[in-house]
Protein backbone atom coordinates (compact mmCIF):
# COMPACT_ATOMS: atom_id res chain seq x y z
CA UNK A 1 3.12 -12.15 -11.39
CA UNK A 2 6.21 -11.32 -9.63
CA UNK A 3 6.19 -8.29 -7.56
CA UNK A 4 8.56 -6.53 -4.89
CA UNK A 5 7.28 -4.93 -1.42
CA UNK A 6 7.70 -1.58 -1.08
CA UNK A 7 5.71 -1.33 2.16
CA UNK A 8 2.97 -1.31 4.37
CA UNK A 9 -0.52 0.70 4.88
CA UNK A 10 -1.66 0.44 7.89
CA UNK A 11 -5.37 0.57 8.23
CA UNK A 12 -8.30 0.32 10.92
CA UNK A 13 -11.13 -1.91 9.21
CA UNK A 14 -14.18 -1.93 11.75
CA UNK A 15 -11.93 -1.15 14.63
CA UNK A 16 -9.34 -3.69 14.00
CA UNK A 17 -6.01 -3.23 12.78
CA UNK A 18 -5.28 -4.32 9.06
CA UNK A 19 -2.69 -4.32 7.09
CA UNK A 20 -1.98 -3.87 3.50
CA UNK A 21 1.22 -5.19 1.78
CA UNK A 22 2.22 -2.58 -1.55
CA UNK A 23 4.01 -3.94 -3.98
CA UNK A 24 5.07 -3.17 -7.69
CA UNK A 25 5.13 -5.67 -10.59
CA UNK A 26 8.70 -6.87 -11.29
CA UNK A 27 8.10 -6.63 -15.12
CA UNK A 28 6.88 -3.09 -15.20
CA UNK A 29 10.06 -0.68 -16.28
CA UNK A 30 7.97 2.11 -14.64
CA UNK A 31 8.92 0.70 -11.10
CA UNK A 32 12.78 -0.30 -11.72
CA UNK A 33 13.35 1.96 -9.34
CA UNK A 34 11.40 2.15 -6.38
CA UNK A 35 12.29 0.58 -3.73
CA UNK A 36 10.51 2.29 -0.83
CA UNK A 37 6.68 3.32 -1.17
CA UNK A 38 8.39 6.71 -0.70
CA UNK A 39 9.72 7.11 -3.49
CA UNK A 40 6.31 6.45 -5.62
CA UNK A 41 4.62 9.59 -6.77
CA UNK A 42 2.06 11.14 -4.43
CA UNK A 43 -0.91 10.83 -6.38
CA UNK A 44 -0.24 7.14 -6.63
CA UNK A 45 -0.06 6.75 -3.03
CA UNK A 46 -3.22 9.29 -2.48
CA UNK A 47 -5.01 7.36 -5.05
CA UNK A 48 -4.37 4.22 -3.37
CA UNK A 49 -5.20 5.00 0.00
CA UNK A 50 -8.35 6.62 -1.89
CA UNK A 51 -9.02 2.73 -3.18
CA UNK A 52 -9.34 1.52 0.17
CA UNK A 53 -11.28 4.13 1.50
CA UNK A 54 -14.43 3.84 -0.99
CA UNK A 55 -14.69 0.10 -1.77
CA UNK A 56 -14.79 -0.63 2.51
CA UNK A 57 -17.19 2.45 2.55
CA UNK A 58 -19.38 0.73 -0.35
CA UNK A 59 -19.38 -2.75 1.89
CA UNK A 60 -21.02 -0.58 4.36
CA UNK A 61 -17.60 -0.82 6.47
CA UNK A 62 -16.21 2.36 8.47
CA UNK A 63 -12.22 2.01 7.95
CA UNK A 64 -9.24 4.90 8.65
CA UNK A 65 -6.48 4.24 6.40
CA UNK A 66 -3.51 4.97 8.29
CA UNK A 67 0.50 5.61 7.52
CA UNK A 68 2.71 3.85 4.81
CA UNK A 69 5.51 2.09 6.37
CA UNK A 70 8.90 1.02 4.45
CA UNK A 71 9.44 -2.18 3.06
CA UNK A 72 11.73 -3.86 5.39
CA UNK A 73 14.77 -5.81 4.11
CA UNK A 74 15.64 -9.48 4.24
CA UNK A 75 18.44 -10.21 6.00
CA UNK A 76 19.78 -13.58 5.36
């Protein structure tokens, strides 16, 4: 699959820092757009940090899913 970043969740997974790359599926026409994960809907980014939040709680893990960050460009 090919996929662009569109940021960063930052997490705390048993009191260490962890990060989470998002990205969107190239081939989707739903994403064309989005370039930032700040421009995705809210309930796609609630529902995402929602994700994380019950499977580590199901592995009997504490975790505190922290800020999105931007994707950061490239520069060549």
């Amino acid at each position: 699959m090919h996929a662009r970043c569109i940021g960063m969740m930052t997490m705390i997974d048993t009191g260490k820092v962890d990060y989470k790359i998002i990205a969107v599926a190239l081939d989707d026409p739903s994403f064309n757009a989005v370039q930032q994960a700040s421009e995705m809907p809210s309930h796609q980014m609630m529902m995402l940090q929602r994700f994380f939040q019950d499977y580590k709680q199901l592995e009997g893990k504490s975790v505190e899913v922290g800020e999105f960050q931007p994707a950061k460009p490239v520069i060549r």
